[in-house]
Protein backbone atom coordinates (compact mmCIF):
# COMPACT_ATOMS: atom_id res chain seq x y z
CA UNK A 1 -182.62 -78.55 128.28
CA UNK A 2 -179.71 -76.64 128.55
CA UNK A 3 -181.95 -73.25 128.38
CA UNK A 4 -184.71 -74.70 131.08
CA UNK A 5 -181.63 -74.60 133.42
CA UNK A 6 -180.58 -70.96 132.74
CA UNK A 7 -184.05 -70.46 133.21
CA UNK A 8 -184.32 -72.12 136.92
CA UNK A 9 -180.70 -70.65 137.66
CA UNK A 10 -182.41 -67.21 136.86
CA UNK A 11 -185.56 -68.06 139.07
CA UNK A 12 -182.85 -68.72 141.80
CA UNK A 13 -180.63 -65.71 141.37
CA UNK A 14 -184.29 -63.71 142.08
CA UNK A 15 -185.11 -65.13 144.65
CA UNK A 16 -181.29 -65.33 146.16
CA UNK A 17 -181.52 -61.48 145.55
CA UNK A 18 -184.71 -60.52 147.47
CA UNK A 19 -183.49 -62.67 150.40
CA UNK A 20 -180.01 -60.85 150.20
CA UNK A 21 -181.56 -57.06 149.67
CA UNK A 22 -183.41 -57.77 152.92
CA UNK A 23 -180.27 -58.61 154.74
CA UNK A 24 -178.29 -55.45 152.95
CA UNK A 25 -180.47 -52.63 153.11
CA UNK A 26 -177.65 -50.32 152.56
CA UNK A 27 -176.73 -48.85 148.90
CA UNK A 28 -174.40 -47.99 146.35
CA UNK A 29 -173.55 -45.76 143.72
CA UNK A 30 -172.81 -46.80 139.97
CA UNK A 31 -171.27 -44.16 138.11
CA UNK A 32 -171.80 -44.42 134.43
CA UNK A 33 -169.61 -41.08 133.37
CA UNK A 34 -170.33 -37.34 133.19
CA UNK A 35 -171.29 -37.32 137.01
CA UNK A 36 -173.91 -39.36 136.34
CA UNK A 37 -174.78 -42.55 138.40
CA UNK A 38 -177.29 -44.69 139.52
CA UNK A 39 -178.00 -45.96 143.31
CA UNK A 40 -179.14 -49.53 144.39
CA UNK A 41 -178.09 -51.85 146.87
CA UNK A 42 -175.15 -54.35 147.60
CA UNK A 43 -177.40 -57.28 146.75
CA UNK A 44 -179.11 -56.07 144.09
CA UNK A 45 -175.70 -55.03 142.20
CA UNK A 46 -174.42 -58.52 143.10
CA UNK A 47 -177.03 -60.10 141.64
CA UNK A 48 -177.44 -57.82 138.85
CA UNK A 49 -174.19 -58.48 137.70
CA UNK A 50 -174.64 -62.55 137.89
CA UNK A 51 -177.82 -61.95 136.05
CA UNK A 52 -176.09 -59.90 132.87
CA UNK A 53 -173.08 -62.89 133.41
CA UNK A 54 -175.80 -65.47 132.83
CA UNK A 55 -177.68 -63.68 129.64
CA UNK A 56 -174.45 -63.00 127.83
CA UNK A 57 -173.54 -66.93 128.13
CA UNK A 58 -176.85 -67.55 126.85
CA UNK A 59 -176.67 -64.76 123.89
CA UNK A 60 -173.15 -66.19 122.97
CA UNK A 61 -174.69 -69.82 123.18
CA UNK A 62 -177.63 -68.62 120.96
CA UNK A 63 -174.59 -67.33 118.55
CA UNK A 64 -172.93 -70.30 118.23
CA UNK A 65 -175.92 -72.66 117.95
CA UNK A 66 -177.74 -70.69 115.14
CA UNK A 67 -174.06 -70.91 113.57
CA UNK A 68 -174.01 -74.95 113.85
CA UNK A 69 -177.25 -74.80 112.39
CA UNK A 70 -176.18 -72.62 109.82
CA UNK A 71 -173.44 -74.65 108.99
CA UNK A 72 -175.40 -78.13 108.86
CA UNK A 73 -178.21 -76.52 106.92
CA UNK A 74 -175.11 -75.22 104.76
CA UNK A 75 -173.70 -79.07 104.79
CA UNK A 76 -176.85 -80.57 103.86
CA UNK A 77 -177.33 -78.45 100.71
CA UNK A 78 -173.92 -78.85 99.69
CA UNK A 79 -174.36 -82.73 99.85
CA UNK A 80 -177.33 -82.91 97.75
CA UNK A 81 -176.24 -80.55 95.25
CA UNK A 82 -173.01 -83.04 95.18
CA UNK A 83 -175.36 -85.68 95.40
CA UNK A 84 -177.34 -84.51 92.40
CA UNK A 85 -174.15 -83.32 90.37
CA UNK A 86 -172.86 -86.76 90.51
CA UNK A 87 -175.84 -88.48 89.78
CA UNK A 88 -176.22 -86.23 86.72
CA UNK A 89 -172.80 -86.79 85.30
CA UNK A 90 -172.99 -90.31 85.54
CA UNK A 91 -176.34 -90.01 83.51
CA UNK A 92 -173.81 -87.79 81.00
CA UNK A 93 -170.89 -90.55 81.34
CA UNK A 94 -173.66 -92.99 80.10
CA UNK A 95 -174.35 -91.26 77.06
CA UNK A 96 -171.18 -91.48 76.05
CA UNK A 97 -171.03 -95.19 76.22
CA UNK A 98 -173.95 -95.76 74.37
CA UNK A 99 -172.53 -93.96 71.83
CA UNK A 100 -175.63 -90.97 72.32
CA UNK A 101 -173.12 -87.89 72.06
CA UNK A 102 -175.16 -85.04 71.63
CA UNK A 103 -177.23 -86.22 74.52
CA UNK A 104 -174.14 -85.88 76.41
CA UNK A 105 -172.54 -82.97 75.68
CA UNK A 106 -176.07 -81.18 76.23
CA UNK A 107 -175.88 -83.07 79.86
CA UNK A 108 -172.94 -81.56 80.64
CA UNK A 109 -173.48 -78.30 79.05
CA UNK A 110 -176.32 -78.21 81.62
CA UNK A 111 -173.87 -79.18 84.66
CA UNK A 112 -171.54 -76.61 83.96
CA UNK A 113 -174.45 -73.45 83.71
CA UNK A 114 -176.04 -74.76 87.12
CA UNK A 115 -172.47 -75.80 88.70
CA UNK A 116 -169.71 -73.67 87.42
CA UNK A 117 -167.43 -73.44 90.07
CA UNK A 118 -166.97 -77.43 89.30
CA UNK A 119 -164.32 -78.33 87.08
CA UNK A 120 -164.87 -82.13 85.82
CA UNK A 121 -167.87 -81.11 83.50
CA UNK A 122 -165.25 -78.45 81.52
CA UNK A 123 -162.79 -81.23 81.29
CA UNK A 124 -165.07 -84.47 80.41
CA UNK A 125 -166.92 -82.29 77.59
CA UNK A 126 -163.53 -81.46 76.44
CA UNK A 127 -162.17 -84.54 76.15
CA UNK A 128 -165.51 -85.75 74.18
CA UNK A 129 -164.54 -82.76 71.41
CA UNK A 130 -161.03 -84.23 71.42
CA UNK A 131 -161.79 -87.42 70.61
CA UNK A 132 -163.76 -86.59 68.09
CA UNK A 133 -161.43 -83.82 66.50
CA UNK A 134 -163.57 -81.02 67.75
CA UNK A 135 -160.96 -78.98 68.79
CA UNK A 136 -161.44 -75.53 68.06
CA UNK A 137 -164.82 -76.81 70.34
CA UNK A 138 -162.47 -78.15 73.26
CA UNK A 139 -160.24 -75.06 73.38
CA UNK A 140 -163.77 -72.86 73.81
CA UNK A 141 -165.04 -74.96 76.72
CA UNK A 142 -161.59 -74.55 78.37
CA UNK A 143 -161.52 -71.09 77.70
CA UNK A 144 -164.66 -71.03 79.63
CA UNK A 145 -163.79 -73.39 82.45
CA UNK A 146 -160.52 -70.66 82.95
CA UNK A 147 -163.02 -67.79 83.00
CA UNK A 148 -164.81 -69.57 86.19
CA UNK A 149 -162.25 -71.29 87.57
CA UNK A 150 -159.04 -69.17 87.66
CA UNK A 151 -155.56 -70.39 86.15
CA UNK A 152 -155.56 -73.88 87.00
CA UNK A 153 -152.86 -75.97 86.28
CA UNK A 154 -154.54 -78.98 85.05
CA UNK A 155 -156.71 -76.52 82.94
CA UNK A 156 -154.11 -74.57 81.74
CA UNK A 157 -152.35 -78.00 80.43
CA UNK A 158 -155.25 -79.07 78.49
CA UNK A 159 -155.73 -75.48 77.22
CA UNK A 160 -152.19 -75.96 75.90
CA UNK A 161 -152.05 -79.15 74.73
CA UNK A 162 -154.97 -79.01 72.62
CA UNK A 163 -153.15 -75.42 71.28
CA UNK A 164 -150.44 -77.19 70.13
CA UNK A 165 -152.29 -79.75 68.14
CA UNK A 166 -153.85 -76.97 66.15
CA UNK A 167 -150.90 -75.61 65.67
CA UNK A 168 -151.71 -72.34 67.79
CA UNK A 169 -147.55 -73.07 69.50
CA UNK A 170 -147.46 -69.25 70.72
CA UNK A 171 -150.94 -69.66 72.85
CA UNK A 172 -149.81 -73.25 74.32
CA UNK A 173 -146.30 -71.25 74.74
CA UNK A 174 -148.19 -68.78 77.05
CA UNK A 175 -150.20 -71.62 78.78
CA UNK A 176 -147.34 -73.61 79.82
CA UNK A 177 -145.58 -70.21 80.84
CA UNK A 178 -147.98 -69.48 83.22
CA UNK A 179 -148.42 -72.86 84.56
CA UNK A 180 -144.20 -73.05 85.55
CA UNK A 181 -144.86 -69.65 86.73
CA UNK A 182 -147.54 -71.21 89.17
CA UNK A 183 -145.60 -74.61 89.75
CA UNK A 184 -141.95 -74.79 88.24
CA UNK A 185 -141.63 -78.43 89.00
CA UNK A 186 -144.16 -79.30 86.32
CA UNK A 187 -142.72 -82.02 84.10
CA UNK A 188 -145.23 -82.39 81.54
CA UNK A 189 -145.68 -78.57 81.53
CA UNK A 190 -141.55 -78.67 80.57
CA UNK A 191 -141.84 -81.14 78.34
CA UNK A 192 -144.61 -80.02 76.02
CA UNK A 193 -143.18 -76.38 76.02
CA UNK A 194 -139.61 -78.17 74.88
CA UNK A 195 -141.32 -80.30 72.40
CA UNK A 196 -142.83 -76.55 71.01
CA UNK A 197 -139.26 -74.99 71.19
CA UNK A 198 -138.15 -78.44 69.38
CA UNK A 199 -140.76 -78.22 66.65
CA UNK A 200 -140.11 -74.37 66.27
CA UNK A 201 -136.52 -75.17 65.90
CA UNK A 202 -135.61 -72.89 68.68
CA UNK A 203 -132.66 -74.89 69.86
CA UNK A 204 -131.70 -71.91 72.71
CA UNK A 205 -134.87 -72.25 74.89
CA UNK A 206 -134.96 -76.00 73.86
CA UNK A 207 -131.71 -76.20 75.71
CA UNK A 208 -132.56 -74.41 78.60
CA UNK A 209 -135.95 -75.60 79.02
CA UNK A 210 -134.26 -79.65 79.09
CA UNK A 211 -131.53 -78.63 81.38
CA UNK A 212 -134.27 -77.54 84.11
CA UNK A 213 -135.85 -80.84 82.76
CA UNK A 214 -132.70 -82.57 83.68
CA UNK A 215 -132.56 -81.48 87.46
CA UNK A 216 -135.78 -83.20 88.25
CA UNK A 217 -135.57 -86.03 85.66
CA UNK A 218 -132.00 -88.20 85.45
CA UNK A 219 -132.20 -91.41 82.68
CA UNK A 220 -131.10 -92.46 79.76
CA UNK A 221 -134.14 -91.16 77.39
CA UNK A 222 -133.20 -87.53 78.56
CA UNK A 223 -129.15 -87.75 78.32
CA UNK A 224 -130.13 -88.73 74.83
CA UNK A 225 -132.51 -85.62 74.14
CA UNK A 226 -129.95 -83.08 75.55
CA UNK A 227 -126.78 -84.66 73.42
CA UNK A 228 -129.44 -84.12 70.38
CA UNK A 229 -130.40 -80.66 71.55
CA UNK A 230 -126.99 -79.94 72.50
CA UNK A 231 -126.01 -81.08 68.69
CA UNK A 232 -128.81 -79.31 67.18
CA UNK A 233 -126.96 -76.09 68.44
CA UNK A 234 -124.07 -76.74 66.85
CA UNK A 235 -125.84 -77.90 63.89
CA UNK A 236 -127.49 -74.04 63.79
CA UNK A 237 -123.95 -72.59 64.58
CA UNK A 238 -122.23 -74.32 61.83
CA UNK A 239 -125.20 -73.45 59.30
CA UNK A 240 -124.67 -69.78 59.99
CA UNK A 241 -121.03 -70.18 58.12
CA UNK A 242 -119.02 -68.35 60.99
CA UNK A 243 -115.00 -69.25 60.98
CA UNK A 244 -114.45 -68.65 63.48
CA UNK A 245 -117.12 -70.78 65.28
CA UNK A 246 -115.64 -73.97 64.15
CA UNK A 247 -112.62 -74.82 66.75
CA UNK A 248 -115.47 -74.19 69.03
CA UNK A 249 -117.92 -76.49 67.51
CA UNK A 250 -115.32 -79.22 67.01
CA UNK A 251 -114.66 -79.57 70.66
CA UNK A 252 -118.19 -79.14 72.08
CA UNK A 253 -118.81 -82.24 69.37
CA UNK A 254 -116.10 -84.09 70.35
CA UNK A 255 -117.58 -84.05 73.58
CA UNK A 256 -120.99 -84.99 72.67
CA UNK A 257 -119.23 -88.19 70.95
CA UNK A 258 -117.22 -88.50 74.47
CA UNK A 259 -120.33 -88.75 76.31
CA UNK A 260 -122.27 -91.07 73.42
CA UNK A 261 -119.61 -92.92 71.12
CA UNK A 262 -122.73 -94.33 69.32
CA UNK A 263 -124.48 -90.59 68.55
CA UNK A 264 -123.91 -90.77 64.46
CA UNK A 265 -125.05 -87.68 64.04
CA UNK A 266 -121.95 -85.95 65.79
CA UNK A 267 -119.40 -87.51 63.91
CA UNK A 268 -121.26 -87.01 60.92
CA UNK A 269 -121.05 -83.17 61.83
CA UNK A 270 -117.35 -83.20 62.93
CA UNK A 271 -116.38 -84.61 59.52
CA UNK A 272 -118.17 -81.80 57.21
CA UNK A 273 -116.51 -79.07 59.84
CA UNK A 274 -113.01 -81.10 58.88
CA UNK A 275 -113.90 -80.79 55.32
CA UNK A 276 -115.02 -77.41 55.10
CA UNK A 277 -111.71 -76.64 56.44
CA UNK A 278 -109.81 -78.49 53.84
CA UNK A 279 -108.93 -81.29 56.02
CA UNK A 280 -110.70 -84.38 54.12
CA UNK A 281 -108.41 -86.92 54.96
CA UNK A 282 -109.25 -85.86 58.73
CA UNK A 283 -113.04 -86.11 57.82
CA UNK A 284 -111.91 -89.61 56.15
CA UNK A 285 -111.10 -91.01 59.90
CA UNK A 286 -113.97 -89.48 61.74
CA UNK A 287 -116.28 -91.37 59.25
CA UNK A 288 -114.15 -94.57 59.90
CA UNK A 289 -113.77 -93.76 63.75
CA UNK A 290 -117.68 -93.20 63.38
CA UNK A 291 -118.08 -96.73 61.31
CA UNK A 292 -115.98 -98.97 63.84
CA UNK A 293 -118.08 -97.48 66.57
CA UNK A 294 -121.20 -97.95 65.58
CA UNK A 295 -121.64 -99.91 62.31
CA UNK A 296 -124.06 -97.68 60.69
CA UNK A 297 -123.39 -97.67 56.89
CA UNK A 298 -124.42 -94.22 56.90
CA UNK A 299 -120.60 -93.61 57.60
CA UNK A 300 -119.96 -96.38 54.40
CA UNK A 301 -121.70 -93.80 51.76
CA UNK A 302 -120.33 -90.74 53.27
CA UNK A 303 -116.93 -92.46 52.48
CA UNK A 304 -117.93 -93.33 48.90
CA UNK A 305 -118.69 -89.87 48.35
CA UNK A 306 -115.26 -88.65 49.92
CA UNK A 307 -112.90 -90.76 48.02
CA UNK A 308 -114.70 -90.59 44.81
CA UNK A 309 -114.87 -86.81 44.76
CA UNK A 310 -111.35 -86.71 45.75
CA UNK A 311 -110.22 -89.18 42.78
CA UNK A 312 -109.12 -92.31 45.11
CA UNK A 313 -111.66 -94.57 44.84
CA UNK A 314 -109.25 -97.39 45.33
CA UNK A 315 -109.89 -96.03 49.23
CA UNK A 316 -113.31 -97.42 49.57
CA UNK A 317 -112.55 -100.20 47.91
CA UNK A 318 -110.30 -101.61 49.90
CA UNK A 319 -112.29 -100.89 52.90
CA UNK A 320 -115.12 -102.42 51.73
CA UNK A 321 -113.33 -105.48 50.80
CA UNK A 322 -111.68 -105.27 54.22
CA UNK A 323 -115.00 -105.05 56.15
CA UNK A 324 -115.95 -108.10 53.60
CA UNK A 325 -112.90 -110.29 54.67
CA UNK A 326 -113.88 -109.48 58.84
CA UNK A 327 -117.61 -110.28 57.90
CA UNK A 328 -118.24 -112.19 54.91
CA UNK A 329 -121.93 -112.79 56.20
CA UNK A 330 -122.84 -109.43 56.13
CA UNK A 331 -124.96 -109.09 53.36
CA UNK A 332 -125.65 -105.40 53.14
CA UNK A 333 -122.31 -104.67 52.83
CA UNK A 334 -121.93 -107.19 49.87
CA UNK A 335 -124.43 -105.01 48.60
CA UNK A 336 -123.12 -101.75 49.18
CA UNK A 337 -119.87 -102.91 47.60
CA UNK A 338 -121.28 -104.27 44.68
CA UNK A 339 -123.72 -100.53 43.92
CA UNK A 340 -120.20 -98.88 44.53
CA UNK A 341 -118.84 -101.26 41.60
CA UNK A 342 -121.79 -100.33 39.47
CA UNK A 343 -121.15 -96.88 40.02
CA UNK A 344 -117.17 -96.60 39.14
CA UNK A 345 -118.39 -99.08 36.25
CA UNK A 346 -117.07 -101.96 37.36
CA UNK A 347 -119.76 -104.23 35.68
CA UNK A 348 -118.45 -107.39 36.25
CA UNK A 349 -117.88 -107.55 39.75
CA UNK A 350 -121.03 -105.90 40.33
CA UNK A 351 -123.06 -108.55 38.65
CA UNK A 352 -120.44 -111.05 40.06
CA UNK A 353 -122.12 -109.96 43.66
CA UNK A 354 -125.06 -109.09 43.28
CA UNK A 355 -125.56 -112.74 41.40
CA UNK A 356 -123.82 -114.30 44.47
CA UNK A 357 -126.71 -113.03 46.84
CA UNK A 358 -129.68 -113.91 44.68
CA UNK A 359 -128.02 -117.52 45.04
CA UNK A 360 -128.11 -116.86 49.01
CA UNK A 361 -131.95 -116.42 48.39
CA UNK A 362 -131.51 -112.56 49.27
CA UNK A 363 -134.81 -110.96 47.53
CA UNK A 364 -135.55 -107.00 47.68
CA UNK A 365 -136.39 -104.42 45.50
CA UNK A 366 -133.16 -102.26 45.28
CA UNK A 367 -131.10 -106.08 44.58
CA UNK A 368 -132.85 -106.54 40.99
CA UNK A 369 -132.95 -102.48 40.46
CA UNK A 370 -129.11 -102.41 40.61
CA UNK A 371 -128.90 -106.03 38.56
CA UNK A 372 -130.89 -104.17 36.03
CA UNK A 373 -128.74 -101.26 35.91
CA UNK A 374 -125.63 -103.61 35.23
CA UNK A 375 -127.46 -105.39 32.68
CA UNK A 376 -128.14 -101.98 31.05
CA UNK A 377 -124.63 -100.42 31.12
CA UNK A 378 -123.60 -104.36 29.39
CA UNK A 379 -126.22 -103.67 27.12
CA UNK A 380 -128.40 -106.75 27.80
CA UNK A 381 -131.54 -104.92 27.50
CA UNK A 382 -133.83 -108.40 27.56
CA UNK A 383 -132.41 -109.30 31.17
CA UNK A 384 -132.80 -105.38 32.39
CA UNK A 385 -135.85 -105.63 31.60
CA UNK A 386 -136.15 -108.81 33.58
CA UNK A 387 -135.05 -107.81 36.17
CA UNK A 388 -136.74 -104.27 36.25
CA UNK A 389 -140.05 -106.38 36.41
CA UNK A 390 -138.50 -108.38 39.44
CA UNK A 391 -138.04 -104.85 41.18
CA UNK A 392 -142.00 -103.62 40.48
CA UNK A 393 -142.88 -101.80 42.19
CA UNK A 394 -139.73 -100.26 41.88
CA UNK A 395 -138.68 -97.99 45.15
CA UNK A 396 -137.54 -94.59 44.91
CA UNK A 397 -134.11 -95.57 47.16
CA UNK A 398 -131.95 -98.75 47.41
CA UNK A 399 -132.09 -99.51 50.71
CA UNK A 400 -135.35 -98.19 52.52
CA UNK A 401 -134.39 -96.83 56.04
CA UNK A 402 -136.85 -96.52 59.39
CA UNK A 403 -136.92 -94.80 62.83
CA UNK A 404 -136.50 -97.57 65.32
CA UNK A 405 -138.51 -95.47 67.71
CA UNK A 406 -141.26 -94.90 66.00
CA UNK A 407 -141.05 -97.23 62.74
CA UNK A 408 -141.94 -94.67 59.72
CA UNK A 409 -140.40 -94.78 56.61
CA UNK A 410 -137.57 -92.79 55.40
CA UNK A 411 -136.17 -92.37 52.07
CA UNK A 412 -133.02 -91.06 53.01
CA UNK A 413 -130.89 -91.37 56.49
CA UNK A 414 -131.74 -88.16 58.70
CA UNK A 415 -130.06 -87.24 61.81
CA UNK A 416 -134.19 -86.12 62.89
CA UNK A 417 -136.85 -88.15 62.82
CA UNK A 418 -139.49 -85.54 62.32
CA UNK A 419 -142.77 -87.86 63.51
CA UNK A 420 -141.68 -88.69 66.89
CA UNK A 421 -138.97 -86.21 67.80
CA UNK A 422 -135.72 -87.93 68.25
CA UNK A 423 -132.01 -88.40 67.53
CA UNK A 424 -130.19 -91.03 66.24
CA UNK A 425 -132.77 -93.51 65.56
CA UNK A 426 -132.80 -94.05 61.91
CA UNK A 427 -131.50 -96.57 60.79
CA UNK A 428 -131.77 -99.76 57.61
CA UNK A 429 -134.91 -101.09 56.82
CA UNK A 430 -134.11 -104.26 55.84
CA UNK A 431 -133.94 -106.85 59.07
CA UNK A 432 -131.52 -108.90 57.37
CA UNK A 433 -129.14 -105.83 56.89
CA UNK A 434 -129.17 -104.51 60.66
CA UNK A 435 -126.57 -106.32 61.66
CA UNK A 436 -123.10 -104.69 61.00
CA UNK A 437 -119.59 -104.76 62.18
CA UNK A 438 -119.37 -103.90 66.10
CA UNK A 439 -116.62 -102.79 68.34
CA UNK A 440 -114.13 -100.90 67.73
CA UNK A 441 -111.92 -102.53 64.87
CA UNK A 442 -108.02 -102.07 64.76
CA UNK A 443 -107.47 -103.73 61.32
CA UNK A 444 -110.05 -100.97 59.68
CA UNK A 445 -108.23 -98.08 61.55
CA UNK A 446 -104.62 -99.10 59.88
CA UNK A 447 -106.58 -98.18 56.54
CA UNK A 448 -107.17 -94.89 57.96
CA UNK A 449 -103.44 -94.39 59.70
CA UNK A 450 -101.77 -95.87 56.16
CA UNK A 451 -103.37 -93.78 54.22
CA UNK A 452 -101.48 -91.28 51.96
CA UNK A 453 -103.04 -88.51 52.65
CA UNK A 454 -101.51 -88.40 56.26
CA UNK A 455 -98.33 -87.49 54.44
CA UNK A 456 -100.54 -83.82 53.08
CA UNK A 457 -101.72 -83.23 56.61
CA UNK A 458 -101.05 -83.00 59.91
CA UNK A 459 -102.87 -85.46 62.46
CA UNK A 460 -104.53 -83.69 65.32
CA UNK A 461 -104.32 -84.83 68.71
CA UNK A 462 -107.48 -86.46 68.54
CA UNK A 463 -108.12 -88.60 72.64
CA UNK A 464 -111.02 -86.32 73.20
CA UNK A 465 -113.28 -88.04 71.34
């Protein structure tokens, strides 16, 4: 329609031109350059110039309606090829819930050669070889999806993640590089590449890497990772035997305690730095500063160990018979007391115990392992025996200990649980032994103020922690 109506405006403009040229007979001269020129008249220049007005508007329309056309035709073929991807990855999708994988992957191995530029084929197909262990087959799909796609982050995070689980930590090191080069505010980009520097024992970059963590992130689960970063540090530094480190390391761990009384690994630290400087009856009150705290009997066998070695075992047993008198229902620490009585050969009272919990019904392993090592140092071989067959299957420690994060066994307490990465979370196994002395006790810190070795050394001012 629109171009009828150019074409009757043109029809006009001819015949407004011939009536006008009769009217104006007189001419004028266009001059084109170079003395050149051409001669018509008034009217017919008029008109002429409407006329070239009128078929540029109708060029430029021309231009811009071959362009919508263009651009629908363009539209159109983008919507079915959409329209046919989609269809053709729910067909692979399908496969995988009947269980037909092959079918699948060779579905979307198809998608991805006639659609490349689209990235959910490279990531479905790689999560199909990562559930089914196929890494090495996931990382190669990625690889390609990078190639086509360009450095992606989501890409780049798989890439990485699926480097780390095989163990390839400098690759998903470079992959989570270049994705907090592209987007520094990624938090699961920081906190896989920490995890690495954690697993690689790089405590430097693991510290740096959670304090960036820290400005975007603020709760409880991360204060806790940067204390055990933060002691991990001073863990390294006090490994490396450096003198002149330790005043250094004492405060920074003193602080670490200020900020989490109940972080056992720091006083744990503190006390060997006391005791490699010669101060053991300072280590002696960090473990019992450490104890009243937090009631882990991790501080109760560190104690055993420094009193015995230092020829006062009378120490730790008055403490535990303290502890006793404040909670006489605490059954681990009738326990404890009574292995400490079998090991400075104190037979009877061992048995005595031990004896007076098998009449509270308490039943484990490690109880009847230690009644049969009384028996045997009394010589009663028949009852050892007794009660080593009680113990079968006998366990390689007395009291099993777990993470309470991530339950797995330990045989020993660690300040690290190794399988899920975290501080502080080891603890008894035994549900019936969990519960200790809390608070902070005043009677059990006069044991550690009354003690004669404050008379060899002098107390340090010790409010910071």
């Amino acid at each position: 329609m629109r171009y009828k109506i150019f074409i009757l405006l043109f029809l006009v403009f001819v015949l407004l031109y011939i009536y006008l040229d009769n009217l104006n007979p007189q001419s004028v001269r266009l001059y084109i350059g170079y003395g050149k020129y051409y001669e018509t008249s008034i009217s017919g220049f008029v008109v002429l110039s409407f006329i070239l007005g009128i078929l540029v508007a109708i060029v430029i329309g021309l231009f811009f309606d071959l362009k919508r056309v263009l651009d629908n035709w363009r539209q159109n073929r983008k919507q079915r090829r959409m329209g046919e991807f989609t269809e053709s990855f729910e067909k692979a999708k399908a496969y995988v819930l009947r269980g037909d994988k092959e079918k699948a992957i060779e579905s979307l191995n198809r998608l991805i050669r006639r659609n490349p530029d689209i990235e959910r084929p490279y990531t479905y197909l790689a999560n199909i070889y990562i559930s089914t262990k196929e890494l090495d087959n996931a990382l190669d799909i990625l690889r390609q999806a990078q190639t086509n796609l360009g450095k992606k982050e989501s890409i780049l995070f798989k890439k990485a993640r699926v480097n780390k689980e095989l163990k390839n930590l400098k690759d998903a090191e470079v992959d989570l590089k270049e994705i907090l080069t592209i987007n520094e505010s990624n938090i699961g980009a920081m906190n896989l590449l920490r995890d690495i520097y954690v697993e690689q024992r790089d405590w430097d970059n693991a510290y740096e890497i959670e304090k960036n963590i820290r400005r975007f992130v603020k709760n409880q689960e991360e204060n806790r990772r940067f204390i055990g970063i933060r002691y991990e540090r001073l863990l390294d530094a006090y490994s490396k035997g450096r003198e002149e480190n330790s005043e250094k390391i004492m405060k920074e761990l003193k602080e670490i305690i200020g900020e989490d009384k109940r972080f056992v690994p720091a006083y744990l630290l503190l006390a060997e730095v006391y005791k490699k400087m010669g101060k053991l009856n300072e280590a002696g009150r960090v473990y019992g500063r450490g104890y009243t705290k937090t009631g882990h009997i991790i501080f109760l066998l560190k104690m055993e160990d420094l009193y015995i070695d230092r020829g006062d075992p009378g120490v730790i047993l008055k403490i535990y018979r303290r502890i006793m008198d404040m909670s006489p229902k605490n059954r681990l620490i009738t326990f404890l007391y009574a292995r400490l009585c079998l090991r400075l050969e104190m037979i009877d009272e061992a048995i005595d115990m031990l004896n007076a919990l098998i009449v509270e019904g308490i039943d484990f392993g490690g109880l009847h392992r230690a009644m049969a090592e009384a028996y045997i140092h009394r010589g009663e071989i028949a009852k050892a025996v007794e009660e080593f067959r009680r113990a079968f299957p006998i366990e390689k420690v007395y009291i099993p200990f777990r993470c309470d994060n991530c339950n797995s066994s330990k045989e020993e307490w660690q300040d690290f649980c190794t399988t899920c990465f975290s501080w502080n979370t080891i603890n008894v196994r035994t549900e019936d032994f969990l519960k200790s002395v809390s608070g902070d006790s005043s009677e059990l810190r006069v044991i550690y103020e009354m003690n004669e070795w404050d008379k060899e050394e002098t107390i340090e001012d010790e409010q910071g922690y």
